[in-house]
Each structure stands twice: as structure tokens, then as C-alpha cells.
PDB file of N, CA and C in Angstrom:
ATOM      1  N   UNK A   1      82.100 118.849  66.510  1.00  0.00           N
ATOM      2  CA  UNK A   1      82.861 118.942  67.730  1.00  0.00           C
ATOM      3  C   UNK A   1      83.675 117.655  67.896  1.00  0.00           C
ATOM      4  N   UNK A   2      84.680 117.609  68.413  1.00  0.00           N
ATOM      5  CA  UNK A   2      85.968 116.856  68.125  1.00  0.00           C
ATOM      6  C   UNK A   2      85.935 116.481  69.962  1.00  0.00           C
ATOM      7  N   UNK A   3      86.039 115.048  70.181  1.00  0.00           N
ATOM      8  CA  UNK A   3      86.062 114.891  72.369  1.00  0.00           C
ATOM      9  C   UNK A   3      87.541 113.824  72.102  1.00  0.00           C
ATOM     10  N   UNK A   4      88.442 114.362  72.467  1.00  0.00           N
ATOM     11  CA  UNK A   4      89.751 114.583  73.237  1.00  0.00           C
ATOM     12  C   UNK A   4      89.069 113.650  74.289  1.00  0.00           C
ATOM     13  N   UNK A   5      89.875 112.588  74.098  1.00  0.00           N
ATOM     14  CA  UNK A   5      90.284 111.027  75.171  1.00  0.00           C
ATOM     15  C   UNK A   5      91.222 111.825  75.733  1.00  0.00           C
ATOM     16  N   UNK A   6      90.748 111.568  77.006  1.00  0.00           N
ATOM     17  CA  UNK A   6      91.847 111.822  77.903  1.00  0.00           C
ATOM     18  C   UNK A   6      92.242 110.311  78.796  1.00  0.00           C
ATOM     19  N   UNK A   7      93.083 110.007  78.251  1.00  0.00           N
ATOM     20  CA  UNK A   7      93.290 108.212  79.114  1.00  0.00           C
ATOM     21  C   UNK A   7      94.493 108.188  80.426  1.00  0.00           C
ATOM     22  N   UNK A   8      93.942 107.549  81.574  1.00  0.00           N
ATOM     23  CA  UNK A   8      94.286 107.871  82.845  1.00  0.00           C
ATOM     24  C   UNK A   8      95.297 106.566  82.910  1.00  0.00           C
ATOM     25  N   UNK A   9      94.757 105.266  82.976  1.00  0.00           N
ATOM     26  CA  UNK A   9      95.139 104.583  83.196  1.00  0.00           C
ATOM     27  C   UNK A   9      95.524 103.496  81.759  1.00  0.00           C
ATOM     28  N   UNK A  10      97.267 102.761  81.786  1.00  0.00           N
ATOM     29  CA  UNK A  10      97.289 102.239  80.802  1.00  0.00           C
ATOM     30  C   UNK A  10      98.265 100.747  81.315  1.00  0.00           C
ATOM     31  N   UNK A  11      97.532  99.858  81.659  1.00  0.00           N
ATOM     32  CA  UNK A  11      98.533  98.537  81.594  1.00  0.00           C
ATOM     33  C   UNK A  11     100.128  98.707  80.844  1.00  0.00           C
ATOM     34  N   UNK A  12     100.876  97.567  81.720  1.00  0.00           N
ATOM     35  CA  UNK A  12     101.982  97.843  81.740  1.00  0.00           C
ATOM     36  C   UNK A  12     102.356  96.411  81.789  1.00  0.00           C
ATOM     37  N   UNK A  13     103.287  96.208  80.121  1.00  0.00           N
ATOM     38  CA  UNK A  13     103.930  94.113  80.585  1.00  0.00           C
ATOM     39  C   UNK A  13     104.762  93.889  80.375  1.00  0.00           C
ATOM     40  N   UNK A  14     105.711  93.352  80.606  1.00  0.00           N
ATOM     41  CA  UNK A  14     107.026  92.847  80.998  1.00  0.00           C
ATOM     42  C   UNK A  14     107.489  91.274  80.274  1.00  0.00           C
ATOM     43  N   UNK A  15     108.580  92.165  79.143  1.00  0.00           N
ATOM     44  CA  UNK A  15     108.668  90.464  78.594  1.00  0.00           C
ATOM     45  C   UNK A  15     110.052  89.975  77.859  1.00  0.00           C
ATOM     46  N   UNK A  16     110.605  89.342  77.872  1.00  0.00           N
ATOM     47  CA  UNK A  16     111.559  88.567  77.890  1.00  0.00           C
ATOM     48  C   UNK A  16     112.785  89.708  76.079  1.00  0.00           C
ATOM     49  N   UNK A  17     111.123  89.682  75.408  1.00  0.00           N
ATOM     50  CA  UNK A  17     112.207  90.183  74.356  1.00  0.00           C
ATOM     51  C   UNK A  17     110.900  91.219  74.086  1.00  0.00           C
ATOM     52  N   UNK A  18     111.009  91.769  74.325  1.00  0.00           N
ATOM     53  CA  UNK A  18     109.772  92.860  73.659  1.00  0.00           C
ATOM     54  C   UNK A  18     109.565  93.194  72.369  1.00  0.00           C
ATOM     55  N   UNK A  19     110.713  93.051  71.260  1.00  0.00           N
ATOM     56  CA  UNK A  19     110.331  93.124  69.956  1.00  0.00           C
ATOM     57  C   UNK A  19     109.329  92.019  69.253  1.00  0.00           C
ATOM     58  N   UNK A  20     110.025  90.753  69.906  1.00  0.00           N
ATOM     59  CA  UNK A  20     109.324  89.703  69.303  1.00  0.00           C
ATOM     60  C   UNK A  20     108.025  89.557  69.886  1.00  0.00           C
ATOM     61  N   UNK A  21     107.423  90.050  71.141  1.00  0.00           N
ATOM     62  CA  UNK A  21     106.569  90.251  71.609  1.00  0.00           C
ATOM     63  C   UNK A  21     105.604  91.031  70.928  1.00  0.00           C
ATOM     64  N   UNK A  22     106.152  92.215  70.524  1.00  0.00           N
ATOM     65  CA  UNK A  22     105.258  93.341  69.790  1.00  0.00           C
ATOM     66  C   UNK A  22     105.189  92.534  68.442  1.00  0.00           C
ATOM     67  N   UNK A  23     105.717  91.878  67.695  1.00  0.00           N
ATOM     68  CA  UNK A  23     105.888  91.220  66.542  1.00  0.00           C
ATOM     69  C   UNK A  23     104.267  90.127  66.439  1.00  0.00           C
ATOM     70  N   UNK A  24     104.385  89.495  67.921  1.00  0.00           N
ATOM     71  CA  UNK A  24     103.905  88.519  67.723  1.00  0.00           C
ATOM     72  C   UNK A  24     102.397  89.349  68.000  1.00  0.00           C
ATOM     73  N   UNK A  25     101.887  89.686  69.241  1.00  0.00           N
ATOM     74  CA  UNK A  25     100.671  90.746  69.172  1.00  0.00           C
ATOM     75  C   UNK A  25      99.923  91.771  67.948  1.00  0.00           C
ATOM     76  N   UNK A  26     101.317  91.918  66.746  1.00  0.00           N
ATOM     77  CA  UNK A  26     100.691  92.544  66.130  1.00  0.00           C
ATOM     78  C   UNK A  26      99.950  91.629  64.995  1.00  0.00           C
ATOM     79  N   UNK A  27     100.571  90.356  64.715  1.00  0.00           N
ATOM     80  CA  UNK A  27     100.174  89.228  63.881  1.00  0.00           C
ATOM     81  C   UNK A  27      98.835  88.731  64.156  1.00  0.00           C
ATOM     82  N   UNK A  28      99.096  88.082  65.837  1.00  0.00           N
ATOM     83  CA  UNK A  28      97.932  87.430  66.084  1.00  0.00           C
ATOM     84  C   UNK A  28      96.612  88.157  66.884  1.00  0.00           C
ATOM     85  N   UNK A  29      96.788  89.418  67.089  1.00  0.00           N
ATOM     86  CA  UNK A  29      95.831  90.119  67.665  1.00  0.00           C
ATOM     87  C   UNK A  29      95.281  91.031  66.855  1.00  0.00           C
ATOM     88  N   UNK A  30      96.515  91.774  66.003  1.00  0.00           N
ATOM     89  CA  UNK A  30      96.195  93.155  65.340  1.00  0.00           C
ATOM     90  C   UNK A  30      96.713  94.159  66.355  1.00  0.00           C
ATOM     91  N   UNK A  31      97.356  93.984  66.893  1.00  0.00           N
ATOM     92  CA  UNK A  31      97.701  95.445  67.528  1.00  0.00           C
ATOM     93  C   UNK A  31      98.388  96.381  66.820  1.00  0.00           C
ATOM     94  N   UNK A  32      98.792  97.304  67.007  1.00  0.00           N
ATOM     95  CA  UNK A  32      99.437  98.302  66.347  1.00  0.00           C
ATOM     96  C   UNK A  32     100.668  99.062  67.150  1.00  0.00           C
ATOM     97  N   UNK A  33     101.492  99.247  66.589  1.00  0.00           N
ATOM     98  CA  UNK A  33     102.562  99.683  67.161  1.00  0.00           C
ATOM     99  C   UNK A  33     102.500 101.395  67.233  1.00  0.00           C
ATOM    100  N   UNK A  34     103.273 101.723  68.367  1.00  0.00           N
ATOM    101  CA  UNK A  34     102.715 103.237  68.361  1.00  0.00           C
ATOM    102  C   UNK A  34     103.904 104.228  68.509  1.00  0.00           C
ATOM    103  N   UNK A  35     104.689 103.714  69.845  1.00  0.00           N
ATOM    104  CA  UNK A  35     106.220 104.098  69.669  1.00  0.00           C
ATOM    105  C   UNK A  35     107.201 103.029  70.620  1.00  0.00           C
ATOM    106  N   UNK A  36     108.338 103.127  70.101  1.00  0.00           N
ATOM    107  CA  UNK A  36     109.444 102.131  70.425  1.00  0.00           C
ATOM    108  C   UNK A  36     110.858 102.893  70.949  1.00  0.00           C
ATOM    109  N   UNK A  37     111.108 102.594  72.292  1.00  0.00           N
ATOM    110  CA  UNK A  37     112.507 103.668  72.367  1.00  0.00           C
ATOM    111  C   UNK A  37     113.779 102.923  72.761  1.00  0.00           C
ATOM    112  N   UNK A  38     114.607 103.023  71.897  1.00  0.00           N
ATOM    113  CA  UNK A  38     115.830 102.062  72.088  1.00  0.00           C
ATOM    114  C   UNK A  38     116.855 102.672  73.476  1.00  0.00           C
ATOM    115  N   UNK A  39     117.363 102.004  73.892  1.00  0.00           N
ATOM    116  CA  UNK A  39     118.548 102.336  74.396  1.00  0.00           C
ATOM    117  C   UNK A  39     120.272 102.771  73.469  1.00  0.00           C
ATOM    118  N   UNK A  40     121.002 103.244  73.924  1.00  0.00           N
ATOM    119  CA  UNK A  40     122.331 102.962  73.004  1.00  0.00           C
ATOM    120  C   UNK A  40     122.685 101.855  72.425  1.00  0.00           C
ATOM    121  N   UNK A  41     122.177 100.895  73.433  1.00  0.00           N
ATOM    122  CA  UNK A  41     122.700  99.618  72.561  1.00  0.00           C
ATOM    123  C   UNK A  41     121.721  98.630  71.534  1.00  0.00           C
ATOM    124  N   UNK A  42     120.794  99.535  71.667  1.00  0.00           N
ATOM    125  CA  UNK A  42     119.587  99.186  70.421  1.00  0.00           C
ATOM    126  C   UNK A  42     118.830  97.938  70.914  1.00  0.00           C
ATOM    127  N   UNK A  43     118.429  98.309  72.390  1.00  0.00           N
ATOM    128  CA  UNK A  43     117.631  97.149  73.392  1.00  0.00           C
ATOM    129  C   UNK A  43     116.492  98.224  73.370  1.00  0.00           C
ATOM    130  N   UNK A  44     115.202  97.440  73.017  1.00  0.00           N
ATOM    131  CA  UNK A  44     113.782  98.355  73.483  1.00  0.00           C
ATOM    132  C   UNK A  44     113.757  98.825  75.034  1.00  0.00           C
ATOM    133  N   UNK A  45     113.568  99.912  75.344  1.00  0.00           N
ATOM    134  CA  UNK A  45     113.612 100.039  76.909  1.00  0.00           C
ATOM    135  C   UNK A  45     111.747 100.034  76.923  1.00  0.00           C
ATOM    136  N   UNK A  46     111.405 101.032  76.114  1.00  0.00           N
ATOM    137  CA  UNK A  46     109.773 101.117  76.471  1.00  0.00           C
ATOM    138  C   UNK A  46     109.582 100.919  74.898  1.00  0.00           C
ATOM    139  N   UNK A  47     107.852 100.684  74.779  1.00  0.00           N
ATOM    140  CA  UNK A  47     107.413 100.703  73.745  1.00  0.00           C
ATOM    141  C   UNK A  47     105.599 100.685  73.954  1.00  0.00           C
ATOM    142  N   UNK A  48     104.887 100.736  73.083  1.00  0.00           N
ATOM    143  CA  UNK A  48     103.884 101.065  72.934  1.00  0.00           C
ATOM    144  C   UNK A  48     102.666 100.782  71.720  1.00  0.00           C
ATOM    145  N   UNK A  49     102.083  99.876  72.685  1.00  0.00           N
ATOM    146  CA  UNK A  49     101.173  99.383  71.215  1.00  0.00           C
ATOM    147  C   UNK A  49      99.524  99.825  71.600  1.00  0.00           C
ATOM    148  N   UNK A  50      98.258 100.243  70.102  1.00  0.00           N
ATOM    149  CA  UNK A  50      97.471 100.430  70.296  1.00  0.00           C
ATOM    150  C   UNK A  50      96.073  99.490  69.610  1.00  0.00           C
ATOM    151  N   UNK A  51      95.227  99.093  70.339  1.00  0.00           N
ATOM    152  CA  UNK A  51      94.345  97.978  69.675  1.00  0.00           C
ATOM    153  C   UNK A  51      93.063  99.356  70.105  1.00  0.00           C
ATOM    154  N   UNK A  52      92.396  99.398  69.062  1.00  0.00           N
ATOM    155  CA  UNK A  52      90.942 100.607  69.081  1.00  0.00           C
ATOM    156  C   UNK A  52      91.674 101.646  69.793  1.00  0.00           C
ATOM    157  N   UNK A  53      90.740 102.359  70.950  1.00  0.00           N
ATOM    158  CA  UNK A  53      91.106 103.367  71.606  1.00  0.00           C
ATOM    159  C   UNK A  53      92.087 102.285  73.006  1.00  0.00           C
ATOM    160  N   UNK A  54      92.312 101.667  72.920  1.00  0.00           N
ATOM    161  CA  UNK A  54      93.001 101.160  74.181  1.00  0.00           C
ATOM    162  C   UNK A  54      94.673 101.082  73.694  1.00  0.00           C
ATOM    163  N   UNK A  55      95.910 101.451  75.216  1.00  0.00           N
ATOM    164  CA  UNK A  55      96.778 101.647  74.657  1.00  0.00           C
ATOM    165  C   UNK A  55      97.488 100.827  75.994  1.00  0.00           C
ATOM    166  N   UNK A  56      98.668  99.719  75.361  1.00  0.00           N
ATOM    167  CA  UNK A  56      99.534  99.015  76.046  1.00  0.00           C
ATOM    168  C   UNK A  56     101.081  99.562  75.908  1.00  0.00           C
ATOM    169  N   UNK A  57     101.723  99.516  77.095  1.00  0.00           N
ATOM    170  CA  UNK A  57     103.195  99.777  77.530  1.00  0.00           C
ATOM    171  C   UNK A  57     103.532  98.391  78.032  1.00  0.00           C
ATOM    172  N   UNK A  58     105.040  98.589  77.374  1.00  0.00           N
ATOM    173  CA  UNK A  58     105.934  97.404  77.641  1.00  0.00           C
ATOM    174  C   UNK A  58     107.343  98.491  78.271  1.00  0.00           C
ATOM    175  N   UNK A  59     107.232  97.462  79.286  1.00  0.00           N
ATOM    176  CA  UNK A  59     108.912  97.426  80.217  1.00  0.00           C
ATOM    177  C   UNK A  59     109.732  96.732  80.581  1.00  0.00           C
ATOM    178  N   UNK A  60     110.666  96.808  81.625  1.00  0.00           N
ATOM    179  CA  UNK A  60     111.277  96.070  81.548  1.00  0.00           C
ATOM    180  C   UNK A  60     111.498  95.830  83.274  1.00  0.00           C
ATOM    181  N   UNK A  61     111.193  94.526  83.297  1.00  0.00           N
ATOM    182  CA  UNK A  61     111.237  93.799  84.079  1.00  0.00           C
ATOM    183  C   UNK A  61     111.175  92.118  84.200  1.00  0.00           C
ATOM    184  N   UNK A  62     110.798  91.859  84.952  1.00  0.00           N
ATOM    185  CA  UNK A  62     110.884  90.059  85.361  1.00  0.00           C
ATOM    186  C   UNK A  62     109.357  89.647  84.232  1.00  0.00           C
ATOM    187  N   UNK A  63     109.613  88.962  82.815  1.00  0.00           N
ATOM    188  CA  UNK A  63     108.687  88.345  81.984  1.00  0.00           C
ATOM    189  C   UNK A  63     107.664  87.973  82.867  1.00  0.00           C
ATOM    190  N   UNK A  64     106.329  88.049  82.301  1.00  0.00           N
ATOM    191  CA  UNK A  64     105.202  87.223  83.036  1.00  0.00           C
ATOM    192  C   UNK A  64     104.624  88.267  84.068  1.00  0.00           C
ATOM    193  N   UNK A  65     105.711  89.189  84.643  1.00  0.00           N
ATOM    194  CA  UNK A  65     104.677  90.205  85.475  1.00  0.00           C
ATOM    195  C   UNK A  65     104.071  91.440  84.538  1.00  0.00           C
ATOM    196  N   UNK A  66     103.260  91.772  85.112  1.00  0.00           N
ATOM    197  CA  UNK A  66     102.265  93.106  84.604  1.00  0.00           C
ATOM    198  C   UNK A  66     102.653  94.384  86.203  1.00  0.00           C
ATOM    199  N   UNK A  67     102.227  95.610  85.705  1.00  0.00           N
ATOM    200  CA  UNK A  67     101.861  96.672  86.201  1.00  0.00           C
ATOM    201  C   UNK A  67     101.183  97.851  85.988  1.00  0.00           C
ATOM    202  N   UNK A  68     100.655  98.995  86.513  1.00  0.00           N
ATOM    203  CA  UNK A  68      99.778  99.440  85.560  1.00  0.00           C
ATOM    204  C   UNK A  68     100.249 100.679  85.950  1.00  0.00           C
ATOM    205  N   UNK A  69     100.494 101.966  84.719  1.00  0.00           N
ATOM    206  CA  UNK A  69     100.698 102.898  84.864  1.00  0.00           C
ATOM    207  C   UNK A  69      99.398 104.006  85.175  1.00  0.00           C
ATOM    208  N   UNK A  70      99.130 104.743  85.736  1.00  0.00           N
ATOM    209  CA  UNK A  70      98.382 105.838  85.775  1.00  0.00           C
ATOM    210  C   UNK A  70      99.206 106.905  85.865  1.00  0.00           C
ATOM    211  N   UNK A  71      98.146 107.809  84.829  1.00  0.00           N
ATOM    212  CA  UNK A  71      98.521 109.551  84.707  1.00  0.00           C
ATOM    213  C   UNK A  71      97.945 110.064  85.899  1.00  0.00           C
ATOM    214  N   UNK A  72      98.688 111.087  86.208  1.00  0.00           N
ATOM    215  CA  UNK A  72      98.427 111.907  87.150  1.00  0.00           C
ATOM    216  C   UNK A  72      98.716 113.317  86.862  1.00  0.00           C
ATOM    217  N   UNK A  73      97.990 114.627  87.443  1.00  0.00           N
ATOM    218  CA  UNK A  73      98.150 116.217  87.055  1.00  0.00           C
ATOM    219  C   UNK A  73      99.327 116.272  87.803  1.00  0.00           C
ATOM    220  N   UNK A  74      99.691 115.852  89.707  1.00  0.00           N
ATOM    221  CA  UNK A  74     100.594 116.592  90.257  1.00  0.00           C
ATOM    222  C   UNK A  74     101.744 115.144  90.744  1.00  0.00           C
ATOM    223  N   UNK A  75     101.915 114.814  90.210  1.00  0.00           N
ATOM    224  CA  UNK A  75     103.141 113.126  90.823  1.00  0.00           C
ATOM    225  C   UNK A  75     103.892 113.618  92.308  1.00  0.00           C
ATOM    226  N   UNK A  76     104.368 114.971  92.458  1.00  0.00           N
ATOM    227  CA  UNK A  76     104.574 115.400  93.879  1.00  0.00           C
ATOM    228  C   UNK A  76     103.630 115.052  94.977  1.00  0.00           C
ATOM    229  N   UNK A  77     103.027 115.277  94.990  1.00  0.00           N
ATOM    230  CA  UNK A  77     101.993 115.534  95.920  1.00  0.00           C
ATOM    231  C   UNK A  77     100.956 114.310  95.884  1.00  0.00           C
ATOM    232  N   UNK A  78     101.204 113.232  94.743  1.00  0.00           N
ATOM    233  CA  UNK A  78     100.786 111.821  94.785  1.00  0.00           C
ATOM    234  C   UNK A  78     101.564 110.954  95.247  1.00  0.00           C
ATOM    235  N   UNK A  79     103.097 111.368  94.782  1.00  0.00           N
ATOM    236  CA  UNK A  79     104.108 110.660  96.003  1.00  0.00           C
ATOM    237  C   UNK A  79     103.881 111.233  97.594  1.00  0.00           C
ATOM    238  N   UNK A  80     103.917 112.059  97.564  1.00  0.00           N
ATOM    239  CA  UNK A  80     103.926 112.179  99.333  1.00  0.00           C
ATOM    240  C   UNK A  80     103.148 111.463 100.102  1.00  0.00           C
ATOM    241  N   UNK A  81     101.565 111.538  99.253  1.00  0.00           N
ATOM    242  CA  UNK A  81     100.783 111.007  99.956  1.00  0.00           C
ATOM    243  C   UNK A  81     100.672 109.014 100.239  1.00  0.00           C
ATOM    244  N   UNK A  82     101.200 109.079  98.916  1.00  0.00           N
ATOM    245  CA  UNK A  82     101.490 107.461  98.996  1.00  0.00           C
ATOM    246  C   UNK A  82     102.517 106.602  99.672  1.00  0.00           C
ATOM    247  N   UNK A  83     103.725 107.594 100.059  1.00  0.00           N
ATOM    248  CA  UNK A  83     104.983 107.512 100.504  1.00  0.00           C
ATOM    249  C   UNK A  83     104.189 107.522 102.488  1.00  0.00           C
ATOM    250  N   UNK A  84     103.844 108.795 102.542  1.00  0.00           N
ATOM    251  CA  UNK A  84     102.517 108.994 103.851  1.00  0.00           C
ATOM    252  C   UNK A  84     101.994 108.141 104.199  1.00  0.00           C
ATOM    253  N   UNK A  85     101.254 107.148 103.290  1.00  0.00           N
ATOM    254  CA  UNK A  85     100.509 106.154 103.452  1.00  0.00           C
ATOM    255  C   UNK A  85     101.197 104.684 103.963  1.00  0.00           C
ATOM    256  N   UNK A  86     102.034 104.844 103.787  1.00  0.00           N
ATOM    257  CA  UNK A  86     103.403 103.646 103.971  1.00  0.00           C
ATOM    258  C   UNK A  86     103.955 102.674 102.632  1.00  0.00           C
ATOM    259  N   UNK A  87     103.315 103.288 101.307  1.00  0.00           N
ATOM    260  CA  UNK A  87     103.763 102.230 100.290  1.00  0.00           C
ATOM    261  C   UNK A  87     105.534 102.464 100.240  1.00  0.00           C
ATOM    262  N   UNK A  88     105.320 101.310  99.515  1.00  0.00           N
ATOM    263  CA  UNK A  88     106.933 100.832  98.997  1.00  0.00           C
ATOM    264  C   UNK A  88     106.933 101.875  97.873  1.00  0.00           C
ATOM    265  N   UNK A  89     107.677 102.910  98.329  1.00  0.00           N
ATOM    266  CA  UNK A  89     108.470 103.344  97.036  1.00  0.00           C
ATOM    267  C   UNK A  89     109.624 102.845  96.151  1.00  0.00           C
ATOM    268  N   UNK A  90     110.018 102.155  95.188  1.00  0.00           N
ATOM    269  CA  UNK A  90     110.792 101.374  94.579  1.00  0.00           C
ATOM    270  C   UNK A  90     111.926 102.211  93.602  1.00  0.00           C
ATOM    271  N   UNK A  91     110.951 102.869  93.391  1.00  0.00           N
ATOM    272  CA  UNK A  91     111.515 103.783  91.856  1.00  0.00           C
ATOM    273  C   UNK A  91     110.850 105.078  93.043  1.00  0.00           C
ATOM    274  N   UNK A  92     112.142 106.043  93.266  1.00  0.00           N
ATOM    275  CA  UNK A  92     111.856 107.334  93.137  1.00  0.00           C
ATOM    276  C   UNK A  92     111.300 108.922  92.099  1.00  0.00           C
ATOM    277  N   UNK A  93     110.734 109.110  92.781  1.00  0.00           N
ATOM    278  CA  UNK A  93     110.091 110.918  92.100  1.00  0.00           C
ATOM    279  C   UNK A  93     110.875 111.215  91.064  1.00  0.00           C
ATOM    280  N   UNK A  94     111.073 111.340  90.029  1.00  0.00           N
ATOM    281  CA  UNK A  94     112.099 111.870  89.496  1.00  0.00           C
ATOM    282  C   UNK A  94     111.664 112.236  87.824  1.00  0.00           C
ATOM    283  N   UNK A  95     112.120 113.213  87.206  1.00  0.00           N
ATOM    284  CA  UNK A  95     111.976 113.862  85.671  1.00  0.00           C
ATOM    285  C   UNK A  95     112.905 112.469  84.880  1.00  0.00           C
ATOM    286  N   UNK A  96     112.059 112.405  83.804  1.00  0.00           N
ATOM    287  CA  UNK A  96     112.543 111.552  82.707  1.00  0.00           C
ATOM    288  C   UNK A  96     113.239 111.857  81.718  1.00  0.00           C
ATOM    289  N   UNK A  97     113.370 111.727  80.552  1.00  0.00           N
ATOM    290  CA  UNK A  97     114.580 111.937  79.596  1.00  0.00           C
ATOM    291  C   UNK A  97     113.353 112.362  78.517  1.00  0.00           C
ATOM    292  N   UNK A  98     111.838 111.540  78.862  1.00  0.00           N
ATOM    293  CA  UNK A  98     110.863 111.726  77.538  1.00  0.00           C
ATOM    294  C   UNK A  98     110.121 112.821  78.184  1.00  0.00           C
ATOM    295  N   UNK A  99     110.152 113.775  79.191  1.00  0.00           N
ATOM    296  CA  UNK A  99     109.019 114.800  79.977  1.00  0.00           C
ATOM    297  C   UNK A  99     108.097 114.410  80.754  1.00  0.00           C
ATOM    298  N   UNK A 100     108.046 112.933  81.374  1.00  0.00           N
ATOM    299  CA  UNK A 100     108.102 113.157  82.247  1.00  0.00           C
ATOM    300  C   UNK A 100     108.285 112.902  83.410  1.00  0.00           C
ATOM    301  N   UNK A 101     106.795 113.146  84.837  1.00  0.00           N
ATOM    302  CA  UNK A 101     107.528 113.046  86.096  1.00  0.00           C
ATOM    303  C   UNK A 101     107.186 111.882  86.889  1.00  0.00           C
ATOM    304  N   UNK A 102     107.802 111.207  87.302  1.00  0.00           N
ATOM    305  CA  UNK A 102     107.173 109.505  88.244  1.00  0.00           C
ATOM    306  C   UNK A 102     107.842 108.969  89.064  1.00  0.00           C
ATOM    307  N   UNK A 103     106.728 108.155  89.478  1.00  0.00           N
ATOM    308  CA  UNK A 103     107.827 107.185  90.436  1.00  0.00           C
ATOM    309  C   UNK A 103     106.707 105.898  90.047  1.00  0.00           C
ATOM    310  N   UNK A 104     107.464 105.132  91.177  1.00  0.00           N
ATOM    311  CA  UNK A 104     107.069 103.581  91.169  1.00  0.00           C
ATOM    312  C   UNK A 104     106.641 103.220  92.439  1.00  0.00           C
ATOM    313  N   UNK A 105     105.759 102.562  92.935  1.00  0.00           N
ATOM    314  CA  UNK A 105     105.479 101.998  94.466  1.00  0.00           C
ATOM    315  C   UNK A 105     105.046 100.647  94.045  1.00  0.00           C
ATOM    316  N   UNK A 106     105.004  99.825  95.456  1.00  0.00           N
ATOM    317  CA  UNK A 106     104.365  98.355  95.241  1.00  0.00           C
ATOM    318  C   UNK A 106     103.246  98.639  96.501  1.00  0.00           C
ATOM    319  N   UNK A 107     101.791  98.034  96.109  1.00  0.00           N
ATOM    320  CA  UNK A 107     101.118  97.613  97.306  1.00  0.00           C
ATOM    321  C   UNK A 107     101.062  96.813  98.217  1.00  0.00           C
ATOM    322  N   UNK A 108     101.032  96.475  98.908  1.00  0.00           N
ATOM    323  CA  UNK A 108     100.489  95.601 100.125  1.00  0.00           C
ATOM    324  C   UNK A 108     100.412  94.412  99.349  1.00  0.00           C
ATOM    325  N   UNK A 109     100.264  94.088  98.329  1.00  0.00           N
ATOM    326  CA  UNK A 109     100.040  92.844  97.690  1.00  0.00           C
ATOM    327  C   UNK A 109     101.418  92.769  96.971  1.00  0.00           C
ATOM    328  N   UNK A 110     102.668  93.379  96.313  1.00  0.00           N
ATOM    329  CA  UNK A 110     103.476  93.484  95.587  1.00  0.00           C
ATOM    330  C   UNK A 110     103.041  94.127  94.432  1.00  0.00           C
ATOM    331  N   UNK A 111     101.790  94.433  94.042  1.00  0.00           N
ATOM    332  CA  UNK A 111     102.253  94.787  92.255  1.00  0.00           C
ATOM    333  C   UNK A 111     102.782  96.046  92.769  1.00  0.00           C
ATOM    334  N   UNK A 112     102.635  96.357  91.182  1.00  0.00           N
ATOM    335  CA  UNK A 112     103.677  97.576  90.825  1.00  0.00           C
ATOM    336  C   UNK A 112     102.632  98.704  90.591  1.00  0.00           C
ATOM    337  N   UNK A 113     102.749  99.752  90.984  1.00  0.00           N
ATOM    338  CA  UNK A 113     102.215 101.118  90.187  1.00  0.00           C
ATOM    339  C   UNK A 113     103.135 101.475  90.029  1.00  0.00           C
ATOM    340  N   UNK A 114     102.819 102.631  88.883  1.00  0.00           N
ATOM    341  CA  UNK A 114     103.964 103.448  88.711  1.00  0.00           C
ATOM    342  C   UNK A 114     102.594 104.893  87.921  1.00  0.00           C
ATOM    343  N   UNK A 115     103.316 105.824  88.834  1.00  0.00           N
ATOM    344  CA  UNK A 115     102.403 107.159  88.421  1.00  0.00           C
ATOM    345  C   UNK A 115     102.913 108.394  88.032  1.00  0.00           C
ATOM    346  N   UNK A 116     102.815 109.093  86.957  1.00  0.00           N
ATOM    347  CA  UNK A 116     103.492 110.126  86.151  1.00  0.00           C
ATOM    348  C   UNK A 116     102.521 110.724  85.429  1.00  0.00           C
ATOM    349  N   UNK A 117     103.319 112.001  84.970  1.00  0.00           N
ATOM    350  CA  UNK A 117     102.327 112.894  84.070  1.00  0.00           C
ATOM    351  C   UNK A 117     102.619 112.446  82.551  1.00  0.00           C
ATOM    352  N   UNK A 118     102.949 111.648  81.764  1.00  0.00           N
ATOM    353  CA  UNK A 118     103.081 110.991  80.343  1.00  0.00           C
ATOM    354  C   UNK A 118     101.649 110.468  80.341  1.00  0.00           C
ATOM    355  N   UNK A 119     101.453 111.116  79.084  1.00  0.00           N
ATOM    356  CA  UNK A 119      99.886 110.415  78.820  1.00  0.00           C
ATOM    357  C   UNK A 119     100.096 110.245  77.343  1.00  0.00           C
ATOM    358  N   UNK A 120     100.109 108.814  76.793  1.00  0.00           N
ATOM    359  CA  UNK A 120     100.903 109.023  75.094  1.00  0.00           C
ATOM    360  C   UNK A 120     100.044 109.280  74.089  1.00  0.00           C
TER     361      UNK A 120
END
């Protein structure tokens, strides 16, 4: 019998050049690269590295900050309620270009969530 990881939650880091970043993590840590998605102008927008069963996302934002993505079944109905709740929505609800659906909020403290149905 074969048990299907189902992984909910996956850190999220933010860095100045992300190739050389993934370059350097894979040297001095061992990480492993998993997927990389360019823009037109051949700038990493996201990417994705894996050390054992644990799996890191890189974005793009201000170097030095982190955020953490979580999967979710319904992102509608997790925005409302969070939107309900009074968070900062930053990044609106919206379908992606890779399938799928998210948004972004900040807490009461500033970080970042960001919650969608992509589970890689």
C-alpha cells in the first residue's frame, strides 16, 4: 500500500536573486530543485525546491522576508471568511496562469499568508 502526502502547508522566501539562491541551497544544504517558472524576460517568478519530504517556494518580494503558503479545498469561502474577519487582503481571489486559486492577506502582525488550491 502506497500513503499519498498530502502537504498543507509550505514556507515561502523572498530573495534578491533567486537563482543564485537556489544555486547556493543546493550546494550547501543539498536541496533539490523541483520546478522553476520564468517570466518572458527569463526572471524566476516562482520556483521550488525539495530537501526529504519537505518542500520550499520562492517569490518575489522584499529579500529577507518569509511567508507561508497554505493549501486549501475551497479559497472562496476562505477568503470571505478572512476578508469577514477584518484581514488585510493584499493580493486578491483570483485563478492563476498554473491552476490555481488564491489570494494573499497580512495578519495583525504584517506577515503574509497567502492561500490557494496548488499543492506541488
Amino acid at each position: 500500500m502506497t500513503l499519498e502526502i498530502r502537504r498543507t502547508f509550505y514556507p515561502l522566501i523572498n530573495c534578491a536573486d533567486t537563482a543564485k539562491s537556489m544555486e547556493w541551497l543546493e550546494k550547501a544544504f543539498g536541496f533539490e530543485p523541483v520546478a522553476v517558472h520564468k517570466d518572458d524576460g527569463g526572471k524566476i517568478v516562482h520556483a521550488e525546491m525539495r530537501f526529504d519530504t519537505g518542500l520550499l517556494m520562492f517569490g518575489n518580494g522584499e529579500p529577507g522576508t518569509s511567508a507561508l503558503y497554505v493549501a486549501v479545498d475551497d479559497p472562496d469561502a476562505h477568503h470571505d471568511r478572512a476578508k469577514a474577519a477584518g484581514a488585510e487582503i493584499f493580493r486578491e481571489l483570483a485563478d492563476q496562469d498554473y491552476g490555481s486559486r488564491d489570494y494573499g492577506a497580512r495578519d495583525p502582525d504584517g506577515n503574509e499568508w497567502y492561500f490557494g488550491t496548488y499543492r506541488p
